[in-house]
Protein backbone atom coordinates (compact mmCIF):
# COMPACT_ATOMS: atom_id res chain seq x y z
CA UNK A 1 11.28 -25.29 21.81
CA UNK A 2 8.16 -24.36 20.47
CA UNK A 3 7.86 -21.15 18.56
CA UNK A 4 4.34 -18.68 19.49
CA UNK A 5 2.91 -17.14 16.76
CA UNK A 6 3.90 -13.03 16.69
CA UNK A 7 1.47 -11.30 18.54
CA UNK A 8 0.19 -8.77 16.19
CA UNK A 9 0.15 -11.82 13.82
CA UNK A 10 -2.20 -13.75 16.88
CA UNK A 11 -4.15 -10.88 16.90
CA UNK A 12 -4.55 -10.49 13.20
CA UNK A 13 -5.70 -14.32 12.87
CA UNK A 14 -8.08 -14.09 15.86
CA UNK A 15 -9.82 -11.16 14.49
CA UNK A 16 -10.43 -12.38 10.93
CA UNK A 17 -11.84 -15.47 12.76
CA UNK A 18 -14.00 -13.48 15.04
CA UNK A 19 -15.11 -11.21 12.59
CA UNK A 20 -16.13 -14.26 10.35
CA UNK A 21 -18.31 -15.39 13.24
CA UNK A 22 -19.51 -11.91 13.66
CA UNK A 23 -22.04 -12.41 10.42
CA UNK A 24 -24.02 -14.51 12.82
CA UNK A 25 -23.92 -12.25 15.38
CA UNK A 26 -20.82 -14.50 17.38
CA UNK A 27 -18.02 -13.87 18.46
CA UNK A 28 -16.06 -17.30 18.61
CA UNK A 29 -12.78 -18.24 16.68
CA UNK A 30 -13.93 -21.92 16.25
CA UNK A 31 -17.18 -20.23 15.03
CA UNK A 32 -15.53 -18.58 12.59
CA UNK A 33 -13.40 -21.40 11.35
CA UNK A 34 -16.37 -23.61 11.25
CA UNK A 35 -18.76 -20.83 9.51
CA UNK A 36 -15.57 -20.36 6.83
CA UNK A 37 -15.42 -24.19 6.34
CA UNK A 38 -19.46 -24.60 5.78
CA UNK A 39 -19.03 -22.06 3.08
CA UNK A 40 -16.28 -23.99 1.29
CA UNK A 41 -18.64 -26.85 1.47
CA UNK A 42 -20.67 -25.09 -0.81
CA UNK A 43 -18.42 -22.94 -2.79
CA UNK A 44 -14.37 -22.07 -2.73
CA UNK A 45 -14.95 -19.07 -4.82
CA UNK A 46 -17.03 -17.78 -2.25
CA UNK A 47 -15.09 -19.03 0.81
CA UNK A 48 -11.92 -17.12 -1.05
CA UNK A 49 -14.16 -14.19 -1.41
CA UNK A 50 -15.04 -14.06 2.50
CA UNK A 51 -11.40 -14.66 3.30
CA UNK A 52 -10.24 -11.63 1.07
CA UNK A 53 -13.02 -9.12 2.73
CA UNK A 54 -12.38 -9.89 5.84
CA UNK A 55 -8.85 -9.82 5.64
CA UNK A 56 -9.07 -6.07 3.62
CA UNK A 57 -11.51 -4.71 6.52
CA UNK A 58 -9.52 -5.84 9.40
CA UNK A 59 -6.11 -4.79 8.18
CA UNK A 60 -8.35 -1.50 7.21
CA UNK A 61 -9.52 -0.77 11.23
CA UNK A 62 -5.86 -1.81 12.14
CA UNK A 63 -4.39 0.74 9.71
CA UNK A 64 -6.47 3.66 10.78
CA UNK A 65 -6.33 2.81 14.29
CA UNK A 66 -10.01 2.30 15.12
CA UNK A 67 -10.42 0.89 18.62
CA UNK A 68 -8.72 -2.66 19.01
CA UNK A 69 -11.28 -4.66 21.12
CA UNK A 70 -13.99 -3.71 18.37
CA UNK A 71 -10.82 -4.94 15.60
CA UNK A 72 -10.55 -8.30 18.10
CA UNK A 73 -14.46 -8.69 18.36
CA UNK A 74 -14.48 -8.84 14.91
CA UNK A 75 -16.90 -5.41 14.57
CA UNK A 76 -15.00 -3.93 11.44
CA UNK A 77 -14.40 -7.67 9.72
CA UNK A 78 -17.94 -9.37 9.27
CA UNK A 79 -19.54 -6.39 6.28
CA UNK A 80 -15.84 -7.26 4.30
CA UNK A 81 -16.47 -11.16 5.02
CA UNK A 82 -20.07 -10.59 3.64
CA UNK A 83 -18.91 -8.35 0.79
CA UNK A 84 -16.29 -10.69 -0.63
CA UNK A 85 -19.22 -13.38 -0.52
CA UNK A 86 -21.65 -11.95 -1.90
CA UNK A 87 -19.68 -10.22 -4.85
CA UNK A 88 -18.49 -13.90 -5.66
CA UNK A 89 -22.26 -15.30 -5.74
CA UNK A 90 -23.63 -12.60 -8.18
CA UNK A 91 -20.28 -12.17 -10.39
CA UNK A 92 -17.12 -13.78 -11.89
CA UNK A 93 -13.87 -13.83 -10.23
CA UNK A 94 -12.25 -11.38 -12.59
CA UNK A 95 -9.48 -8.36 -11.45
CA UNK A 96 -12.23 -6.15 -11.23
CA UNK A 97 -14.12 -8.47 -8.80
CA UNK A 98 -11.14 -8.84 -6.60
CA UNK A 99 -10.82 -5.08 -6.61
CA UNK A 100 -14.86 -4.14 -5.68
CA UNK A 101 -14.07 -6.86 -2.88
CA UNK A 102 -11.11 -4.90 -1.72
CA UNK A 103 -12.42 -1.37 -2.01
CA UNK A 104 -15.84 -2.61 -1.08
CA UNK A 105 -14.61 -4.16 2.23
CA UNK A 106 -12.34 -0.99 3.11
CA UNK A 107 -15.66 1.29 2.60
CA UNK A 108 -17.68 -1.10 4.78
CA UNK A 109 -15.14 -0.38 8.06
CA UNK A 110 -15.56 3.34 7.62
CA UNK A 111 -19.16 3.13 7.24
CA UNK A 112 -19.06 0.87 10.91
CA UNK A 113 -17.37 3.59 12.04
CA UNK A 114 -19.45 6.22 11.39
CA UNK A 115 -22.92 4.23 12.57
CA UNK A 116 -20.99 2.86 15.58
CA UNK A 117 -20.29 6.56 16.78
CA UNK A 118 -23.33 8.71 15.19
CA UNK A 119 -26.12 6.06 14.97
CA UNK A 120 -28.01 5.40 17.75
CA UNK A 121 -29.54 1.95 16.33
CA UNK A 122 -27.05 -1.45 16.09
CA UNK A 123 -25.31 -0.94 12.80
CA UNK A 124 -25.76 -4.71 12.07
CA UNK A 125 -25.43 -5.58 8.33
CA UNK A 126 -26.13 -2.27 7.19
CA UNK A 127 -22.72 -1.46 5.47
CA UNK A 128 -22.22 -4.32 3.62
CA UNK A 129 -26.23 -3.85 2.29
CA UNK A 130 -25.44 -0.17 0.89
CA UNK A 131 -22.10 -0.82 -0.59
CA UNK A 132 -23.15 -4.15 -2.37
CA UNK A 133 -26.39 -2.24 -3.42
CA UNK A 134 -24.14 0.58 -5.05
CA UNK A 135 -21.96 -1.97 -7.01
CA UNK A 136 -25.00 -3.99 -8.15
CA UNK A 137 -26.59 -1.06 -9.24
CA UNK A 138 -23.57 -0.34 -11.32
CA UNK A 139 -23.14 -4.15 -12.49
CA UNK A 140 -24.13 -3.35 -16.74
CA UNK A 141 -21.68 -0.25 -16.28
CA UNK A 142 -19.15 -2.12 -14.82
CA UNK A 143 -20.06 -4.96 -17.28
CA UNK A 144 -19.79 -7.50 -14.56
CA UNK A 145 -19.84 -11.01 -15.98
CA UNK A 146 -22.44 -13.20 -13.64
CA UNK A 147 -20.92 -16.05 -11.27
CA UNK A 148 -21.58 -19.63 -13.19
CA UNK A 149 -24.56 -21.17 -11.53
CA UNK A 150 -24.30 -24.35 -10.03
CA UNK A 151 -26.46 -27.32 -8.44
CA UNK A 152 -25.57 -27.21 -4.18
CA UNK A 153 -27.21 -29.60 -1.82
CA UNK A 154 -28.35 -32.94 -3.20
CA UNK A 155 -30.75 -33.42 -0.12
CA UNK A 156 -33.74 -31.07 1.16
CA UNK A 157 -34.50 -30.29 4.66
CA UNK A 158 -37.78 -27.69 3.31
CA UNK A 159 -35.94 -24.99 3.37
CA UNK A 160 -34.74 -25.20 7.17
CA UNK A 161 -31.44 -25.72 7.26
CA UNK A 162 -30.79 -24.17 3.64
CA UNK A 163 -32.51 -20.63 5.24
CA UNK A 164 -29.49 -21.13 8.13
CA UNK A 165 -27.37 -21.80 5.20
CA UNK A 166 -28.18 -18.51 3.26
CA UNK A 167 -27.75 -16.23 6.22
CA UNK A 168 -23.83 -16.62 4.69
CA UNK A 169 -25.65 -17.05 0.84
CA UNK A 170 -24.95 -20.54 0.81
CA UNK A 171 -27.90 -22.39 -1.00
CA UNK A 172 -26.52 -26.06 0.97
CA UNK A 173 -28.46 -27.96 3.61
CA UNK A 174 -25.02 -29.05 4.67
CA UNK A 175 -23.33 -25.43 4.63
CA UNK A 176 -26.73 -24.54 6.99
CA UNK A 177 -25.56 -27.74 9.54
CA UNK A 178 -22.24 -26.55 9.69
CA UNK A 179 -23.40 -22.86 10.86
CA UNK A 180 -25.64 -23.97 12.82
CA UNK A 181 -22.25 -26.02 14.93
CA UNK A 182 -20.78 -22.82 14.89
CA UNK A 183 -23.41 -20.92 16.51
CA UNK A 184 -23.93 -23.88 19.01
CA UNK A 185 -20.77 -24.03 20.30
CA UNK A 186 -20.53 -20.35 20.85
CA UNK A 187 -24.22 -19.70 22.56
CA UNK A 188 -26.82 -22.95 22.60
CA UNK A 189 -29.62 -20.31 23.19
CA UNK A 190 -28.59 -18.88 20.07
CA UNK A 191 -28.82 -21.75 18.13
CA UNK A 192 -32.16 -22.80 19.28
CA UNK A 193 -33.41 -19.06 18.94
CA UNK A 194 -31.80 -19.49 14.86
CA UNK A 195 -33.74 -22.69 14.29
CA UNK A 196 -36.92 -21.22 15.68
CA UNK A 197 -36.76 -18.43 13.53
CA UNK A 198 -36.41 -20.03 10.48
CA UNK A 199 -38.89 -22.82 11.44
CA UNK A 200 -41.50 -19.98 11.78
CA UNK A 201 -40.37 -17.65 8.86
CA UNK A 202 -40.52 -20.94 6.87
CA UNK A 203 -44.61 -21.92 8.73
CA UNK A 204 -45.70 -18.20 7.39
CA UNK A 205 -44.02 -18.47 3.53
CA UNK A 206 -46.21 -22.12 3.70
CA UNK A 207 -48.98 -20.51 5.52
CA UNK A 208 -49.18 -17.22 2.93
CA UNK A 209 -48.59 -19.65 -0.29
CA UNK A 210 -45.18 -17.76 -1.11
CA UNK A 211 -43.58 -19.44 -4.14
CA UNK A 212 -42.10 -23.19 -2.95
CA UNK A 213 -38.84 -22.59 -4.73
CA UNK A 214 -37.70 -19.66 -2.57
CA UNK A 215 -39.21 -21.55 0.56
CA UNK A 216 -37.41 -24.99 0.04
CA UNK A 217 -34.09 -22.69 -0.87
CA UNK A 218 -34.07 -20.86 2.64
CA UNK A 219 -34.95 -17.69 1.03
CA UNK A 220 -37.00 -16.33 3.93
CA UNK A 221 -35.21 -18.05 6.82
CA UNK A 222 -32.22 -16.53 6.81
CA UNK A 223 -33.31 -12.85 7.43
CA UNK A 224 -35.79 -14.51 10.51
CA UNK A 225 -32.84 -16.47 11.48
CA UNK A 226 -30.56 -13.41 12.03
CA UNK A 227 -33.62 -11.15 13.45
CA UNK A 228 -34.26 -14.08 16.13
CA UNK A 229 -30.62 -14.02 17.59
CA UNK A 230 -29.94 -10.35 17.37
CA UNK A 231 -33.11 -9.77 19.19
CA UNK A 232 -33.00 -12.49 21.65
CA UNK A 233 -30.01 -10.60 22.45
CA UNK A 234 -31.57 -7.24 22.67
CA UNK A 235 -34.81 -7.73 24.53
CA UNK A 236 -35.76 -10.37 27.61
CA UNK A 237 -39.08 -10.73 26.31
CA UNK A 238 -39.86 -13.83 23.97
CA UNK A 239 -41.98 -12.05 21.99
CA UNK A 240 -39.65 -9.46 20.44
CA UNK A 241 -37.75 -11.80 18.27
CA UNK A 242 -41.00 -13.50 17.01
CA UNK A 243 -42.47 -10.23 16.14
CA UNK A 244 -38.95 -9.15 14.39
CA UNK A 245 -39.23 -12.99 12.57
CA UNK A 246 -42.71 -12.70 11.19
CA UNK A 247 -42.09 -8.82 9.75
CA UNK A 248 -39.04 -10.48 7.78
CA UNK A 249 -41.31 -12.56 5.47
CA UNK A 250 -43.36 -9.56 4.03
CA UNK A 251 -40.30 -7.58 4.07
CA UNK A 252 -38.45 -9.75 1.50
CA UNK A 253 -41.14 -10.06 -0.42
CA UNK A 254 -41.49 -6.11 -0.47
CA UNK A 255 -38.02 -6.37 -1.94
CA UNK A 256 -38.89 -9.15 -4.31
CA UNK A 257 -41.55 -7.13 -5.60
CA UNK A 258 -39.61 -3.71 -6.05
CA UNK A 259 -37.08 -5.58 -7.89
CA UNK A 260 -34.28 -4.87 -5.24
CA UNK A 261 -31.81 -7.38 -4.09
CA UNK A 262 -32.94 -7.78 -0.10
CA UNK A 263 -29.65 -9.43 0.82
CA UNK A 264 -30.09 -9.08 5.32
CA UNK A 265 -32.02 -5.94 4.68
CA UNK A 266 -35.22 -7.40 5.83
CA UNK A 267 -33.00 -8.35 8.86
CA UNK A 268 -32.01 -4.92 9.64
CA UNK A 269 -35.33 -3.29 8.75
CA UNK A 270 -37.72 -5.89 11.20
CA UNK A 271 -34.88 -5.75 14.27
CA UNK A 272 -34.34 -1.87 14.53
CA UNK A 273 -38.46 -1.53 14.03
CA UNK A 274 -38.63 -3.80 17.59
CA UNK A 275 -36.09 -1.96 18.60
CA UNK A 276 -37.06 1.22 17.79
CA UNK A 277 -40.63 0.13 19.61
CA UNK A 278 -39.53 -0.80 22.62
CA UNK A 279 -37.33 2.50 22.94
CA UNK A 280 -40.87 4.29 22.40
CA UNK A 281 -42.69 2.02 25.16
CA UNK A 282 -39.77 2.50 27.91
């Protein structure tokens, strides 16, 4: 006879999935899975780095008992997935690393708990943006040895499927196919709505001369990319995730030129200002 997995162990494993596909605003196991794989493609370190945050955030919101279709969804997992990732592109695996990932992920499910109950605007990526701006700012404190760079795709698609690719950090043409499977077979509309806005965020960094390196490396696609889904979701007029697209470009470069690490802020920043619009025009 075949033996079922436990149920709380089902649940566990569906979650971390879900909350994995979550980044791109899905919420699909075989999203996840395939999302998780494309960033293996690219780098273990970082895939290992996802797997820990997501894992510490979702055994977090089980712990304190935070609503379980939220846990399921995969709500309180995708700002730990994004946190172990992104720790693991700027710096080292070291202790200390794996720590910051741990605490780091924990801090981002009580932040998603606050926002989801006190903030009237979608919480997005916004917890995983202010704790992974706190621990870069105290990087030479910390003395946080950078992560080894290293040569990704060996192809270029002009920075089209490398923006999809970077919406997880993932500087890969490849990594960018394989999310872009993921968020097909969850939601076509989706997918088309993710290559449209990086097709366009990419047309206005060509169009306003931005510097070719940070085009052809999906540097301003991946903010449009997430803006286009999240409000294609929010709004049934076509024009609302263009707008939120073309404010991303100026956005990250606003960052760029402050000196700030933009990570999906430009993301958050261009969807809640058409969302915040259209809450002032209704």
């Amino acid at each position: 006879m075949k033996k079922m997995m436990h149920p709380k162990l089902s649940f566990f494993f569906i979650s971390s999935l879900q909350g994995i596909s979550q980044v791109i605003l899905q919420r699909n196991v075989l999203s996840g899975a395939l999302f998780l794989f494309g960033v293996a493609v690219n780098s273990i370190n970082m895939a290992l780095g996802a797997t820990l945050g997501v894992i510490t955030a979702t055994a977090c919101a089980n712990a304190l008992y935070y609503p379980a279709e939220h846990i399921k969804d995969g709500l309180f997992g995708y700002n730990g997935a994004l946190t172990g990732v992104v720790i693991f592109s700027l710096y080292a695996p070291s202790p200390l690393t794996i720590l910051l990932i741990i605490g780091g992920s924990a801090l981002t499910v009580l932040i998603m708990r606050l926002m989801m109950i006190h903030f009237f605007l979608p919480a997005f990526t916004t917890p995983y943006i202010l704790v992974v701006w706190v621990i870069w700012g105290m990087a030479p404190i910390l003395d946080l040895e950078p992560a080894a760079a290293f040569i990704s795709g060996k192809f270029t698609t002009w920075g089209i499927f490398e923006g999809v690719g970077q919406v997880i950090f993932q500087d890969n043409a490849i990594t960018g196919i394989c999310f872009l499977v993921g968020i097909l077979v969850s939601n076509k509309s989706h997918a088309l709505w993710a290559l449209i806005g990086v097709v366009l965020a990419t047309l206005l960094a060509e169009l306003l001369s931005l510097p070719q390196t940070l085009i052809l490396t999906g540097i301003f696609g991946y903010n449009a990319c997430l803006s286009a889904i999240a409000l294609a979701n929010k709004s049934k007029y076509w024009f609302a995730p263009l707008a939120g697209v073309v404010i991303t470009v100026p956005t990250v470069m606003a960052f760029m030129g402050a000196g700030i690490i933009a990570l999906s802020a430009p993301f958050v920043i261009s969807s809640w200002a058409i969302l915040l619009l259209k809450k002032c025009t209704h």
